[in-house]
C-alpha atoms as a PDB file:
ATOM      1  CA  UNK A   1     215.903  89.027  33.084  1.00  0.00           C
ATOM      2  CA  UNK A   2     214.679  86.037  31.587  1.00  0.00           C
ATOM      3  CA  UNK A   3     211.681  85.326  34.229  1.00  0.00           C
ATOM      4  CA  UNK A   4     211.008  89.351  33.720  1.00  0.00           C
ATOM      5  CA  UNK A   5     210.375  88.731  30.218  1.00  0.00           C
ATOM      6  CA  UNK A   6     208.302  85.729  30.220  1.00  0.00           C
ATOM      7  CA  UNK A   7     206.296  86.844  32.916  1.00  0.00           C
ATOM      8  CA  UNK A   8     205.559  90.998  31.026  1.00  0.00           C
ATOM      9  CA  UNK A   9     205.095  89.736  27.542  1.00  0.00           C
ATOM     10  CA  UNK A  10     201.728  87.757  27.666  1.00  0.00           C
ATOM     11  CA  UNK A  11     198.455  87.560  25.611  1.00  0.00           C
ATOM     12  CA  UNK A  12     196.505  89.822  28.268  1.00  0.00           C
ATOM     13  CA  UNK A  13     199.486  92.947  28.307  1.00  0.00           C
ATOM     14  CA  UNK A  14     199.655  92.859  24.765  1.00  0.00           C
ATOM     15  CA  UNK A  15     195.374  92.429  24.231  1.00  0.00           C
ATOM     16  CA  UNK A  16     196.216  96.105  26.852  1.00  0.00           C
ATOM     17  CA  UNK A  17     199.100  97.724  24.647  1.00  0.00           C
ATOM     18  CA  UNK A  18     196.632  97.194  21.586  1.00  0.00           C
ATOM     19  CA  UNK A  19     193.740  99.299  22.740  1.00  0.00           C
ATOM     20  CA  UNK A  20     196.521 101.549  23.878  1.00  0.00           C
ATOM     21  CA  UNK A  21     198.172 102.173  20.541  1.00  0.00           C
ATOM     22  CA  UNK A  22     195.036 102.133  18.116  1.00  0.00           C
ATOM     23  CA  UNK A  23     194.991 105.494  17.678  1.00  0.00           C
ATOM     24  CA  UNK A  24     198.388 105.824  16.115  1.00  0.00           C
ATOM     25  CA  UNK A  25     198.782 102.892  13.958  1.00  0.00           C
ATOM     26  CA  UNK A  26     196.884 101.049  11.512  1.00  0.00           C
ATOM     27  CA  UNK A  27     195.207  98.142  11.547  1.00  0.00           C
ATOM     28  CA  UNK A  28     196.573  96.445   8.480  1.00  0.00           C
ATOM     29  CA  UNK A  29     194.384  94.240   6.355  1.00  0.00           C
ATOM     30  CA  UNK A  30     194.412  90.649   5.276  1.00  0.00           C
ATOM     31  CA  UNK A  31     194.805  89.071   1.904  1.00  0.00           C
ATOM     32  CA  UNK A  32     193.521  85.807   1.362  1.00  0.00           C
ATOM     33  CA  UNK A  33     194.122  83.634  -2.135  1.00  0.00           C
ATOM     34  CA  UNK A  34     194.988  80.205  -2.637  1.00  0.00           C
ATOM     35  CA  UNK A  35     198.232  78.205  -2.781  1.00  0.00           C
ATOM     36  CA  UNK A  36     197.457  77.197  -6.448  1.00  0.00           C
ATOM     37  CA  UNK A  37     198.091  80.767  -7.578  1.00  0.00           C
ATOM     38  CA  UNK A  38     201.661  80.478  -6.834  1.00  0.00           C
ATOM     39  CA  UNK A  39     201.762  76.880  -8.285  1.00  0.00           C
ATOM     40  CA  UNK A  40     201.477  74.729  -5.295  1.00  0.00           C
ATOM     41  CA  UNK A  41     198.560  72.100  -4.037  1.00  0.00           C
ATOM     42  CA  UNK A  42     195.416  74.393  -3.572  1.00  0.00           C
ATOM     43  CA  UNK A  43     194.469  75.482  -0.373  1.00  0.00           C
ATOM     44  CA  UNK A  44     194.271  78.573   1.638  1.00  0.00           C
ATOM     45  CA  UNK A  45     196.818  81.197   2.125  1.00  0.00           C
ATOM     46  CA  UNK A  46     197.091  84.451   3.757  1.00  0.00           C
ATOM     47  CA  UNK A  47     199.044  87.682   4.189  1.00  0.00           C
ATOM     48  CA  UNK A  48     199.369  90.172   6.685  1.00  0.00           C
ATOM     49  CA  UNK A  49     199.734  93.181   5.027  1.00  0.00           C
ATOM     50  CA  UNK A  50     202.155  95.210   7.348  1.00  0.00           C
ATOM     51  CA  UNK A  51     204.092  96.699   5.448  1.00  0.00           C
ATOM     52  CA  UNK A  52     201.156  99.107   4.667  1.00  0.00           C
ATOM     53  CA  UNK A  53     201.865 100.571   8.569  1.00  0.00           C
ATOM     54  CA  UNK A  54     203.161 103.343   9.017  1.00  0.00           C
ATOM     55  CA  UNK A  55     206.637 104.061   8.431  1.00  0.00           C
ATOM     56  CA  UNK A  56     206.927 101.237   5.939  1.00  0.00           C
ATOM     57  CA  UNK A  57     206.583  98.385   8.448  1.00  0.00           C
ATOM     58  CA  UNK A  58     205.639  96.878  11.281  1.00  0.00           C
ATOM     59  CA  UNK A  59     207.825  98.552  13.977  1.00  0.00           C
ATOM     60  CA  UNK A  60     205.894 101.517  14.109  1.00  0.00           C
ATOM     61  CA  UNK A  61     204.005  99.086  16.666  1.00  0.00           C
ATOM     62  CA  UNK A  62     206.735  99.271  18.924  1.00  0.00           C
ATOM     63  CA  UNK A  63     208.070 102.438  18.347  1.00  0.00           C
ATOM     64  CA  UNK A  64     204.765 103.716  20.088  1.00  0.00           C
ATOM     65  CA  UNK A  65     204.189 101.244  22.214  1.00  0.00           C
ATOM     66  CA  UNK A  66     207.916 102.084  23.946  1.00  0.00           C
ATOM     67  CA  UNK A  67     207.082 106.601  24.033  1.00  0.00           C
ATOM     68  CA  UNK A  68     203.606 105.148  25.239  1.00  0.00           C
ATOM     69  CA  UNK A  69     204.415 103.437  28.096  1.00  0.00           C
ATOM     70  CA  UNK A  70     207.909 104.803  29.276  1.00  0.00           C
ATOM     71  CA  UNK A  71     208.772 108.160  30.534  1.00  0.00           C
ATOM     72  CA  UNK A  72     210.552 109.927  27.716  1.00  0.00           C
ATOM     73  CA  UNK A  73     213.201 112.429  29.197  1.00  0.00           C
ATOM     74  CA  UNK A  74     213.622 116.194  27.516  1.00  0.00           C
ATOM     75  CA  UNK A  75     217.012 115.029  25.553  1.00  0.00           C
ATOM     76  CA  UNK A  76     213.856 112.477  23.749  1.00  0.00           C
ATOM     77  CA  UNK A  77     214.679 109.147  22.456  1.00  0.00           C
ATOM     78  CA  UNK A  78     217.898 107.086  20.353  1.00  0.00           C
ATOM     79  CA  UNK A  79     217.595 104.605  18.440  1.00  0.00           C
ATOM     80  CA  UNK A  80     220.066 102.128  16.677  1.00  0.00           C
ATOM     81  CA  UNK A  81     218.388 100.741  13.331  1.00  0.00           C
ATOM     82  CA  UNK A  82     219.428  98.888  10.172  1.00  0.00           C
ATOM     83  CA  UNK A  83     216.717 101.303   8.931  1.00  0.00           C
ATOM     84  CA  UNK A  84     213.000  99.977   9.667  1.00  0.00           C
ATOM     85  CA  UNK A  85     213.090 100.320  13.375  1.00  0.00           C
ATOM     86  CA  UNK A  86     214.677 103.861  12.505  1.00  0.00           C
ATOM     87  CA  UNK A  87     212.076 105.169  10.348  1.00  0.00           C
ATOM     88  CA  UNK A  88     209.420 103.993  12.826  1.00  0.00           C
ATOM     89  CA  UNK A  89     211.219 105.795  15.938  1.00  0.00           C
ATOM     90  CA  UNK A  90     211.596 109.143  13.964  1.00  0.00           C
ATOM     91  CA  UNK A  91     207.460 108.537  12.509  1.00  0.00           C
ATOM     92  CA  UNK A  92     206.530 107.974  15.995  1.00  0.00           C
ATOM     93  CA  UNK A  93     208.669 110.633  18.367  1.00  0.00           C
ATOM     94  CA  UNK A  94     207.522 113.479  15.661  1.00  0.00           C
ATOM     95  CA  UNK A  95     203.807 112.215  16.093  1.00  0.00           C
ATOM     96  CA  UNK A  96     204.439 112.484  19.458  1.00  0.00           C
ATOM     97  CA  UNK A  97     206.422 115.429  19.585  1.00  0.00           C
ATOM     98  CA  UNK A  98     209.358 113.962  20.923  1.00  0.00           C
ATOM     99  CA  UNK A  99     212.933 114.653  19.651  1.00  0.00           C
ATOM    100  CA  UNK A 100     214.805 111.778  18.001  1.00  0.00           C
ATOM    101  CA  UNK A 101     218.003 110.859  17.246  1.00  0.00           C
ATOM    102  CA  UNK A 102     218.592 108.298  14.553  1.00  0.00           C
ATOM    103  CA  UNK A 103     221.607 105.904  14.127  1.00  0.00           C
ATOM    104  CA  UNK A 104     221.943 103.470  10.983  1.00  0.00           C
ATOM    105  CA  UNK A 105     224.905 101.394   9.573  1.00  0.00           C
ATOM    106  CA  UNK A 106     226.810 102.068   5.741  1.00  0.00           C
ATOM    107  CA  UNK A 107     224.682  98.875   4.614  1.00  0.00           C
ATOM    108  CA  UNK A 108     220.950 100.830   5.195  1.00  0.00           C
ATOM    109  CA  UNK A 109     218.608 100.957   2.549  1.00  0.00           C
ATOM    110  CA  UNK A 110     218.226 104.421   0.390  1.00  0.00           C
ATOM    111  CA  UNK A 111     214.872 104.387   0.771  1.00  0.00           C
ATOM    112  CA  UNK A 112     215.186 103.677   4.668  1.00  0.00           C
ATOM    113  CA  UNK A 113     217.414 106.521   5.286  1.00  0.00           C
ATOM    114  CA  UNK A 114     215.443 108.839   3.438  1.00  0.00           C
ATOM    115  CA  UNK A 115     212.400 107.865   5.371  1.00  0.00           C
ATOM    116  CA  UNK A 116     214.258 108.746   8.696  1.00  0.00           C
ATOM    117  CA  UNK A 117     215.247 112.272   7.355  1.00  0.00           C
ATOM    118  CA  UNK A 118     211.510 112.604   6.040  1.00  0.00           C
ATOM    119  CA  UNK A 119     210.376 112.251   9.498  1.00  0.00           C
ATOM    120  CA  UNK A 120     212.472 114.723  10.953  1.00  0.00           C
ATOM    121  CA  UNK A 121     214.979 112.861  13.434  1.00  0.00           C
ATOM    122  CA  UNK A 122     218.713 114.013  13.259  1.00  0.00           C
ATOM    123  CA  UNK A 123     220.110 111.399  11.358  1.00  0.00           C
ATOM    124  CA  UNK A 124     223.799 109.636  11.902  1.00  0.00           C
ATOM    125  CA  UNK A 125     225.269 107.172   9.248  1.00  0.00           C
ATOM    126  CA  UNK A 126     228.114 105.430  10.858  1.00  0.00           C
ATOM    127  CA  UNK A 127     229.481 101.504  10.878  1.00  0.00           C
ATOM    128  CA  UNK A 128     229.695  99.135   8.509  1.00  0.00           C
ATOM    129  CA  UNK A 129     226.788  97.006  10.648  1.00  0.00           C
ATOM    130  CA  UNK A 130     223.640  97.348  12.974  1.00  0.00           C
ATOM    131  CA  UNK A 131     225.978  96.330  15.941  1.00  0.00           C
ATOM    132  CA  UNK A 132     228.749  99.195  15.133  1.00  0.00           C
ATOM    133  CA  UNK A 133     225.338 101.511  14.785  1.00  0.00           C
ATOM    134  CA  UNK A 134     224.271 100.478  18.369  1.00  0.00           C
ATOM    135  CA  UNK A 135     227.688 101.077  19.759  1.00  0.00           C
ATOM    136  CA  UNK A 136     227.611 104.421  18.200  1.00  0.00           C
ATOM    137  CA  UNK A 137     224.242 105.363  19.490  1.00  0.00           C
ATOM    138  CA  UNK A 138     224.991 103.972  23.215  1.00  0.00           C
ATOM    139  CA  UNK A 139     227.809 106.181  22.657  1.00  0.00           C
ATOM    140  CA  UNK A 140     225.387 109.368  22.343  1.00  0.00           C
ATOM    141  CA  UNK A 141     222.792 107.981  24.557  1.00  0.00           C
ATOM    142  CA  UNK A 142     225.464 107.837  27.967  1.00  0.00           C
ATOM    143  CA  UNK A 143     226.251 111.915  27.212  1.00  0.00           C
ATOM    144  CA  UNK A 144     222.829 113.235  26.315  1.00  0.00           C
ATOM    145  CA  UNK A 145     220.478 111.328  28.779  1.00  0.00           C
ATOM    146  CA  UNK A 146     218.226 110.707  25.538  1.00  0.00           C
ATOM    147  CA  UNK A 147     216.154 107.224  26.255  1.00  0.00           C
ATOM    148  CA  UNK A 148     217.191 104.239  24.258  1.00  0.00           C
ATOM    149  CA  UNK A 149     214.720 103.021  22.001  1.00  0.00           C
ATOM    150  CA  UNK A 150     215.815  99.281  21.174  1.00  0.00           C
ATOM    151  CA  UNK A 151     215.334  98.334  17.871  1.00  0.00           C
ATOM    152  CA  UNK A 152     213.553  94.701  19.167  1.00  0.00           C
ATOM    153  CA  UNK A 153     214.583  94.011  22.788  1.00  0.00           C
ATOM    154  CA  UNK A 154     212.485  96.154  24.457  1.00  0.00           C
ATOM    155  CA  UNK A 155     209.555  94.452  26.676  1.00  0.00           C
ATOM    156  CA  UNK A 156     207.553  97.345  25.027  1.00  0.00           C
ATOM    157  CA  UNK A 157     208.736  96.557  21.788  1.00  0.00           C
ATOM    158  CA  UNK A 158     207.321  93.225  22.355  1.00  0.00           C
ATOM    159  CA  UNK A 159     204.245  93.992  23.606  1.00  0.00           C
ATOM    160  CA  UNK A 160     203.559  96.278  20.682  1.00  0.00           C
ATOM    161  CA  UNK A 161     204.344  93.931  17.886  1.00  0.00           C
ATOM    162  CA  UNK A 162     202.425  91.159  19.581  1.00  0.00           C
ATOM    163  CA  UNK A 163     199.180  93.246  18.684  1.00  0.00           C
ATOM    164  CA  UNK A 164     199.487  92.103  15.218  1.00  0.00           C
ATOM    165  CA  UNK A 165     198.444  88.712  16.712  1.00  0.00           C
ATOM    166  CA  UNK A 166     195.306  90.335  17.934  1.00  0.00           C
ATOM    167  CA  UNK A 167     194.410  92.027  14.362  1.00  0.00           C
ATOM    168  CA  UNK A 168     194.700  88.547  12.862  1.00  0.00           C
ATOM    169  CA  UNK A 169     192.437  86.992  15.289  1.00  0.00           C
ATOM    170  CA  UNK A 170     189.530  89.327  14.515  1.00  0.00           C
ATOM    171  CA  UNK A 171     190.465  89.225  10.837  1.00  0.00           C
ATOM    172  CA  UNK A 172     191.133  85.853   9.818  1.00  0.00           C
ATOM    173  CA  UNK A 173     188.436  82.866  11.004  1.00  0.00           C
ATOM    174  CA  UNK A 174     189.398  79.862  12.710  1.00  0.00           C
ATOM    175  CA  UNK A 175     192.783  78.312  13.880  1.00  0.00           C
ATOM    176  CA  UNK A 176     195.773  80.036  12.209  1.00  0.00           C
ATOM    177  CA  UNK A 177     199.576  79.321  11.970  1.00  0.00           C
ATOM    178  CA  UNK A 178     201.553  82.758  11.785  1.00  0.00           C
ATOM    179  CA  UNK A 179     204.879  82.846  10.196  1.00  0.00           C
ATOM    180  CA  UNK A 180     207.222  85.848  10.561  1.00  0.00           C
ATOM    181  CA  UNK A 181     210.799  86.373   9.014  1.00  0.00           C
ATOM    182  CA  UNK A 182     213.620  86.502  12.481  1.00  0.00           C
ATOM    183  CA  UNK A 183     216.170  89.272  12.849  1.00  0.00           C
ATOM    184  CA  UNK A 184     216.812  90.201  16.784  1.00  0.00           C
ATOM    185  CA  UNK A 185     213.229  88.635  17.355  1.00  0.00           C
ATOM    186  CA  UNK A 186     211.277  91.460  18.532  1.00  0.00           C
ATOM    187  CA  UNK A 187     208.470  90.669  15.577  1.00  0.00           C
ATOM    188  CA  UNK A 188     208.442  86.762  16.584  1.00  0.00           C
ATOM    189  CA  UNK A 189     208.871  87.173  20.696  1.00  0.00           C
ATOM    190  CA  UNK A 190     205.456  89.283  20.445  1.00  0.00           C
ATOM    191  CA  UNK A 191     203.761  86.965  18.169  1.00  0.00           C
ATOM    192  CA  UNK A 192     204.876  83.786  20.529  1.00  0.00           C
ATOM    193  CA  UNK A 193     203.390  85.859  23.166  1.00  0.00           C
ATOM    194  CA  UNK A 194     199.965  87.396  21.283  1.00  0.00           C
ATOM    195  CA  UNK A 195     199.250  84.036  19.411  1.00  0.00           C
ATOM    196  CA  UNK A 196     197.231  81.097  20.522  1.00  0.00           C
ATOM    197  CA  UNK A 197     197.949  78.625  17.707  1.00  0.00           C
ATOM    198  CA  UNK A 198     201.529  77.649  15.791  1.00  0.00           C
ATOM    199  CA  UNK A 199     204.063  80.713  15.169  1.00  0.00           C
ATOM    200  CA  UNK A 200     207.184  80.032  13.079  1.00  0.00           C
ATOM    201  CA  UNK A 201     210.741  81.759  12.905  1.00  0.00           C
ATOM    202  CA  UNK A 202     212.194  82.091   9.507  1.00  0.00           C
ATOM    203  CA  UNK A 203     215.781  83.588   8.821  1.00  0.00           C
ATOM    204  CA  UNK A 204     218.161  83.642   5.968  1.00  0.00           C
ATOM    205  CA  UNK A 205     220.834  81.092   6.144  1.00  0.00           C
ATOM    206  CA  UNK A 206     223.390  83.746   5.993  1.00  0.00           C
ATOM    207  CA  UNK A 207     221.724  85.509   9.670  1.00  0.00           C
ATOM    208  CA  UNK A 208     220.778  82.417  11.761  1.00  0.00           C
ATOM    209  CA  UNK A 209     220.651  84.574  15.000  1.00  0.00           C
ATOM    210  CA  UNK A 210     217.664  82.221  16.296  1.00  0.00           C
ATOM    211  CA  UNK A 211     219.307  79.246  14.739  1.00  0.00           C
ATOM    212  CA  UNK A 212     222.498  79.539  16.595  1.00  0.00           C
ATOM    213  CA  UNK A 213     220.768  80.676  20.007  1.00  0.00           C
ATOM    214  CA  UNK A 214     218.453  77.972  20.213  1.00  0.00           C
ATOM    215  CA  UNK A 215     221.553  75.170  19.340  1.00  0.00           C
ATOM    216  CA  UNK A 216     223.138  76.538  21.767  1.00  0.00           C
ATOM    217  CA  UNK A 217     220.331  77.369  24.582  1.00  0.00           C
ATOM    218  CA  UNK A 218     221.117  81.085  24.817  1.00  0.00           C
ATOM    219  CA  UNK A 219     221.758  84.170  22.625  1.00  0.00           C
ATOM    220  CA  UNK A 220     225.072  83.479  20.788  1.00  0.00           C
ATOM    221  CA  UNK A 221     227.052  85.502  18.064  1.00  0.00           C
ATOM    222  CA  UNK A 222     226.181  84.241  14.154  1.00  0.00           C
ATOM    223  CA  UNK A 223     226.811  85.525  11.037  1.00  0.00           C
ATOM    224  CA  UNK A 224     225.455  88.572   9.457  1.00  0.00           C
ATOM    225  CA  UNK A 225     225.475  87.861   5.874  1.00  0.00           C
ATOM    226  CA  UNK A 226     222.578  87.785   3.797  1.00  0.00           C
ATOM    227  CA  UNK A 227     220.445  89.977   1.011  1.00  0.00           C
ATOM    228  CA  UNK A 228     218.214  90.966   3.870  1.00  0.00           C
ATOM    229  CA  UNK A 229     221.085  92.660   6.027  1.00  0.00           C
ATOM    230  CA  UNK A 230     219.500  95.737   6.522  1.00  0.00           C
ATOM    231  CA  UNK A 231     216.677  94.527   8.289  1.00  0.00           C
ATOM    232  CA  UNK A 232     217.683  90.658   9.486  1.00  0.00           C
ATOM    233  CA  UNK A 233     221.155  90.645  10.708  1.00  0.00           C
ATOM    234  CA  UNK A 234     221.499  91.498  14.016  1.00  0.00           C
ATOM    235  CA  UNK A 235     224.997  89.938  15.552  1.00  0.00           C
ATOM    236  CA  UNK A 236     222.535  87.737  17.685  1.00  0.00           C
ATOM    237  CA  UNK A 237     219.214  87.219  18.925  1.00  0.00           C
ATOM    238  CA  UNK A 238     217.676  89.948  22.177  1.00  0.00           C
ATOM    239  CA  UNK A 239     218.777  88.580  25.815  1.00  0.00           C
ATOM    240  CA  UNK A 240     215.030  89.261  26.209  1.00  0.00           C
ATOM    241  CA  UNK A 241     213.711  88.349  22.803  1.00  0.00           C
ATOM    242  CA  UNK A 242     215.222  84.782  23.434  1.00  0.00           C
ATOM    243  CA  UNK A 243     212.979  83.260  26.305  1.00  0.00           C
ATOM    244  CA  UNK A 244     209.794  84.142  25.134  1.00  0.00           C
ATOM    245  CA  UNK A 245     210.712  82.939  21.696  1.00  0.00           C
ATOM    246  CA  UNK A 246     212.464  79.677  23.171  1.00  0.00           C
ATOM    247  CA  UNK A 247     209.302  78.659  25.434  1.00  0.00           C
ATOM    248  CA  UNK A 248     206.660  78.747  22.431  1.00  0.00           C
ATOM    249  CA  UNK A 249     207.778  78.783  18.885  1.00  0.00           C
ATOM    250  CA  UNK A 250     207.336  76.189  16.544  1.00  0.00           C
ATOM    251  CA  UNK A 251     210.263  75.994  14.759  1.00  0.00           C
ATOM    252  CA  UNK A 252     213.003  77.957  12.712  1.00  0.00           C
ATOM    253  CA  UNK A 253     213.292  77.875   9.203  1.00  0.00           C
ATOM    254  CA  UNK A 254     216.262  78.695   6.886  1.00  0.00           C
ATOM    255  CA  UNK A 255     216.185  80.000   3.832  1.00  0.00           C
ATOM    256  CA  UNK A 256     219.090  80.635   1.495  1.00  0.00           C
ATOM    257  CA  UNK A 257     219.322  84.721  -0.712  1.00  0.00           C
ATOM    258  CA  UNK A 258     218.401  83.063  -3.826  1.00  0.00           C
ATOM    259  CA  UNK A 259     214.947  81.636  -2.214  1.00  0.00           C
ATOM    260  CA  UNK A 260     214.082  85.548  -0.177  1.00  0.00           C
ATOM    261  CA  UNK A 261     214.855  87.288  -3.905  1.00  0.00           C
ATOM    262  CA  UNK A 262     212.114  84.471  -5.467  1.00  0.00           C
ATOM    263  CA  UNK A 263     209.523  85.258  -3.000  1.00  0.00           C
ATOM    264  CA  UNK A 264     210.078  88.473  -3.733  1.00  0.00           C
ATOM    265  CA  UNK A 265     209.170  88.065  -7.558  1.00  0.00           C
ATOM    266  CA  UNK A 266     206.805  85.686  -6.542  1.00  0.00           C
ATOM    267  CA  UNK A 267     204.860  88.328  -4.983  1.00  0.00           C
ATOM    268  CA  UNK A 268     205.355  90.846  -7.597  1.00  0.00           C
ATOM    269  CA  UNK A 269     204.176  88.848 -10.373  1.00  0.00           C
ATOM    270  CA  UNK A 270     201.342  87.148  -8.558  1.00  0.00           C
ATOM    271  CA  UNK A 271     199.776  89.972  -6.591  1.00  0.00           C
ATOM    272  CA  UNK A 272     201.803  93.016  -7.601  1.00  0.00           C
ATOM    273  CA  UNK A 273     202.967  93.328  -3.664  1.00  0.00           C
ATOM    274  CA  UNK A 274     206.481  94.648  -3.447  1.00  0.00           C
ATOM    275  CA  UNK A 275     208.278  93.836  -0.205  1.00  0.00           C
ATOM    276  CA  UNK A 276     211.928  94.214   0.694  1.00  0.00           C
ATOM    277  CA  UNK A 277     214.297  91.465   0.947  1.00  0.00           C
ATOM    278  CA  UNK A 278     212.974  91.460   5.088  1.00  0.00           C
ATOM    279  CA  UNK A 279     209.251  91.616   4.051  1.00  0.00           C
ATOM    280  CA  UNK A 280     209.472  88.316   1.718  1.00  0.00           C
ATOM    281  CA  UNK A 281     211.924  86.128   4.160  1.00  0.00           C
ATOM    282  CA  UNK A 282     208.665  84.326   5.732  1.00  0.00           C
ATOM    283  CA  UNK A 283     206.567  83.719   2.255  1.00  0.00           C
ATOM    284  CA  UNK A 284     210.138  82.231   1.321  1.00  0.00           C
ATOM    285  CA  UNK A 285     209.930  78.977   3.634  1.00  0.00           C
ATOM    286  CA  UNK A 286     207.051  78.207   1.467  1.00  0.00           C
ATOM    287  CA  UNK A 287     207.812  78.306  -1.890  1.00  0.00           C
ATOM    288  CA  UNK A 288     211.094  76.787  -1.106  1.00  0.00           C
ATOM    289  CA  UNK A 289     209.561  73.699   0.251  1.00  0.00           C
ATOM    290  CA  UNK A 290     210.770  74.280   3.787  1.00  0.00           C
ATOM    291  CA  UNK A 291     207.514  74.508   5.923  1.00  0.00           C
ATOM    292  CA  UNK A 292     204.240  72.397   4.300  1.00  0.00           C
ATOM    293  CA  UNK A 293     201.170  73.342   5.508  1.00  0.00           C
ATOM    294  CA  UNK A 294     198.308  70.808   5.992  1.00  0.00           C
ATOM    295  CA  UNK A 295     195.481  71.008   3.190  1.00  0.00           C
ATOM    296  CA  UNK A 296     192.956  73.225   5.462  1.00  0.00           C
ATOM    297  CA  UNK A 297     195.884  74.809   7.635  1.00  0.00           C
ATOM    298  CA  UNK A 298     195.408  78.487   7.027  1.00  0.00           C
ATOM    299  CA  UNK A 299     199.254  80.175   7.531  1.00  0.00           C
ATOM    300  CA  UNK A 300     199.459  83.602   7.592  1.00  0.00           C
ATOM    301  CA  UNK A 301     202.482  85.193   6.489  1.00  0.00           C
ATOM    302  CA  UNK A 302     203.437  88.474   8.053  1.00  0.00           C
ATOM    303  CA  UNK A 303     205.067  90.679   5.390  1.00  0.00           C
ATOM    304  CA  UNK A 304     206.708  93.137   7.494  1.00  0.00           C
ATOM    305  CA  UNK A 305     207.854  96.074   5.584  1.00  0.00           C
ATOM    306  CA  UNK A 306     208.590  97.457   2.190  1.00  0.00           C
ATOM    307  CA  UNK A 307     210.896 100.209   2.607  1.00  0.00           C
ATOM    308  CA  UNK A 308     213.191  99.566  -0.748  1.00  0.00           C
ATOM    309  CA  UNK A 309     213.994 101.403  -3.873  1.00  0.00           C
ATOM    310  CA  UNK A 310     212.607  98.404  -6.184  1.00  0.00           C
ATOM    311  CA  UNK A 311     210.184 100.341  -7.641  1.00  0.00           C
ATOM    312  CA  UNK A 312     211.180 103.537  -9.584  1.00  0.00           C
ATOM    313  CA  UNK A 313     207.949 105.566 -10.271  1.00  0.00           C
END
């Protein structure tokens, strides 16, 4: 499974899956400002606006990317979700016209499971976690033939998020350093894969799934505490996820709940962006001090999603 992986997920699949999937999602922009307008050294800073996709975030990348390029059976797809992957399964399948069947824990997001019933999938609230979610949806899967729609260990999954890597090529000049927040590593395996230059993990200390695999050279069990639960706390990192992650990231970054909610802030007040918990985890290992970029390094900060209820209109 491992070899499988390394050898599906590459720069020239994903450059494939991205001329594939252009018609369905959007090509999110860039925003470019400098460091001194969130008090640090000056220099230049970017963000990669997905949470403007569809569905409130990025997986609507691989949502498509999996009804795309697998054969979807008559009983349609299931999907497992703390809520993002969720709202981009039932976005995509009723694009598509495929039927979907949506499973989500207790701890989902409001605005996430509203988003899901928006879209039209049949909905199931059950668990008190993503993994009792997935057990619950393998459950339904194994009596109704539906196809399983991973929520990030899918080589399709992969493949489709790694086309963000291609947007910021065309988008942003130069060398770049991409930075992406780390829940079961579907975001960060096709970023490894899609991205020429640097790519960093960054989880909250409370969900070290990449932490704890790569101490312990495999996918391992790790906590699955933290503000960004809903999107971030898998009970550990894919089985396929893993390798392509382990042979090319950078490094892994914690940082702590207190340090996610500043970003936030930091990104309302600044540049009136609103991300959830999820969306800020990356721009986090910046303020905090825990990655420093070189003076003409240009890091671009994916912010994934914003499907949260901290705005009331």
């Amino acid at each position: 499974m491992t070899s499988t992986a390394l050898e599906l997920v590459t720069g020239a699949e994903i450059a494939r899956v991205a001329d594939l999937i252009r018609p369905y999602v959007r090509e999110t922009p860039v925003l470019t400002v400098d460091r001194a307008d969130f008090g640090l050294s000056p220099g230049p800073l970017a963000f990669k606006l997905e949470y403007l996709q569809h569905s409130g975030s990025f997986k609507a990348r691989g949502a498509f990317a999996n009804l795309l390029l697998r054969a979807v059976p008559p009983a349609g797809v299931v999907a497992a979700s703390g809520g993002n992957h969720g709202a981009a399964a039932a976005y995509a399948a009723r694009a598509l016209g495929v039927p979907a069947h949506v499973f989500v824990p207790t701890v989902s997001s409001p605005a996430k499971i509203e988003r899901i019933r928006g879209y039209g999938a049949e909905l199931v609230v059950e668990g008190a976690s993503y993994n009792d979610a997935l057990a619950a949806s393998e459950r339904f899967r194994a009596t109704s033939g539906a196809l399983r729609l991973h929520a990030f260990d899918e080589i399709e999954t992969m493949l489709g998020t790694g086309t963000i890597a291609v947007e910021v090529a065309r988008q942003v000049p130069g060398p770049t350093t991409l930075l992406a927040a780390v829940g079961g590593g579907g975001l960060l395996a096709g970023l490894v894969a899609g991205h020429p230059g640097p790519v960093f993990g960054v989880e909250p200390t409370g969900a070290p799934t990449l932490r704890a695999a790569l101490d312990a050279g495999e996918p391992v069990d790790a906590p699955v505490g933290s503000v960004a639960i809903d999107s971030l706390a898998p009970l550990r990192i894919g089985v396929n996820t893993y390798p392509v992650i382990a042979a090319g990231v950078r490094d892994v970054l914690l940082v702590s709940d207190d340090e996610i909610r500043a970003a936030q802030r930091a990104l309302w007040e600044t540049l009136r962006v609103v991300v959830e918990p999820g969306g800020a985890t990356a721009f986090a290992a910046l303020l905090s001090g825990r990655y420093s970029p070189a003076p003409d390094e240009v890091p671009v900060f994916i912010l994934s999603g914003a499907n949260t209820t901290a705005v009331d209109l």
